[in-house]
Protein backbone atom coordinates (compact mmCIF):
# COMPACT_ATOMS: atom_id res chain seq x y z
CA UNK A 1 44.99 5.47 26.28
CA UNK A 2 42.87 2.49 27.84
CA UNK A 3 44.42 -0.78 27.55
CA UNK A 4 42.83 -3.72 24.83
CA UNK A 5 41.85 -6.68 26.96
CA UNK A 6 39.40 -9.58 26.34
CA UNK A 7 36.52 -7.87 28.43
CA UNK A 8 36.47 -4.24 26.88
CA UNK A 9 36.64 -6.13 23.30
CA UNK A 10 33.74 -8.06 24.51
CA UNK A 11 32.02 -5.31 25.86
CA UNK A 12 32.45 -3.36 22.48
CA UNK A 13 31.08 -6.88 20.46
CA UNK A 14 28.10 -7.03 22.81
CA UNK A 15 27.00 -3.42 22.30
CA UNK A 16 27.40 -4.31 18.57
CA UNK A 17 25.28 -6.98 18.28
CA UNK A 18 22.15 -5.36 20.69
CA UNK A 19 22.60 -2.65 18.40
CA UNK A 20 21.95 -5.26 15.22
CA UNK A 21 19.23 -6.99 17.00
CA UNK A 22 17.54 -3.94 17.40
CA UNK A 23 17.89 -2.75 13.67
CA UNK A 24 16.44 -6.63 13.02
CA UNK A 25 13.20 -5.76 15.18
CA UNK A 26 12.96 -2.31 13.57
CA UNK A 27 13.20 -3.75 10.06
CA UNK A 28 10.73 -6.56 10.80
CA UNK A 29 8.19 -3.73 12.51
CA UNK A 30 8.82 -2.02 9.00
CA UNK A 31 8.05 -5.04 7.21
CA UNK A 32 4.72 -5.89 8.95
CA UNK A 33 3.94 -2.48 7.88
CA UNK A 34 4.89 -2.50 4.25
CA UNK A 35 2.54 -5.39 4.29
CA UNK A 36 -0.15 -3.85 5.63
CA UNK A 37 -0.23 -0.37 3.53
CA UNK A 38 0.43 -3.25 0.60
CA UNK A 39 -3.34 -5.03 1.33
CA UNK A 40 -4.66 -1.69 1.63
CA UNK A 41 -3.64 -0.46 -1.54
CA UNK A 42 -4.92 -3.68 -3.10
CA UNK A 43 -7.91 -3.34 -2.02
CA UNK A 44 -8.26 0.74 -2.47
CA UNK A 45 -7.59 -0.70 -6.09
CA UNK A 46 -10.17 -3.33 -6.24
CA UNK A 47 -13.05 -0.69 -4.75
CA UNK A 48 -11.89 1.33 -7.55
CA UNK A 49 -12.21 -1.04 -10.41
CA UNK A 50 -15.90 -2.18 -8.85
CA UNK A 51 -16.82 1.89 -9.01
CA UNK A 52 -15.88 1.92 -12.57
CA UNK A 53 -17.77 -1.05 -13.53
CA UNK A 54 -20.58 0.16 -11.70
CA UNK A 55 -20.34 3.40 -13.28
CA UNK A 56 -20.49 1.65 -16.43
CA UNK A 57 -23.42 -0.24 -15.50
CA UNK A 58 -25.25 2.48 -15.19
CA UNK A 59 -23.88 4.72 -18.51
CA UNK A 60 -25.16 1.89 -20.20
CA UNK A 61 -28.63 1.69 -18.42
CA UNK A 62 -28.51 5.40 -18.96
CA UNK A 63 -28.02 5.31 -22.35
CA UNK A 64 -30.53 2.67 -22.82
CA UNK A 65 -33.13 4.29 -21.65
CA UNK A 66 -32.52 7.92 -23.59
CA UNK A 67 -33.03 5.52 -26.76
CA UNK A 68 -36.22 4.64 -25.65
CA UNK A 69 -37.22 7.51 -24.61
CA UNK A 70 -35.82 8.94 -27.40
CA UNK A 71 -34.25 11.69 -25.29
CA UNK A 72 -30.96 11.98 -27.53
CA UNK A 73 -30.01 15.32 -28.68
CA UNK A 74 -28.64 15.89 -32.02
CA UNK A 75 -25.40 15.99 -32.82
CA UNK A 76 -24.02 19.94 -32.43
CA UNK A 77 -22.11 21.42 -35.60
């Protein structure tokens, strides 16, 4: 078995921490990321709501102008 001295404990300690720093820059890459794919979603979610109010723009347009034309069918039994 290898002796403990000051310079293999040191050498085990430094391979620690490059192995933490490099977790840190992983979880920050990660981060940047999550951030991105979070301002797409938000704005996949506001291109959504402006399709739905434009939809409903135009039901109600739509609907307007089958009363004036009077294009509505009667109700079916």
């Amino acid at each position: 078995m290898t002796d403990v001295t000051k310079e293999r404990i040191f050498e085990v300690l430094q391979s620690i921490q490059d192995g933490a720093a490099r977790i840190d820059q992983k979880v920050d890459g990660l981060s940047a990321e999550f951030l991105a794919m979070r301002g797409h979603m938000m704005a996949l979610r506001t291109d959504l709501h402006n399709i739905y109010v434009t939809l409903d723009r135009h039901e109600t347009r739509l609907d307007r102008i089958e009363r004036r034309l009077e294009l509505n069918s009667p109700a079916l039994p």
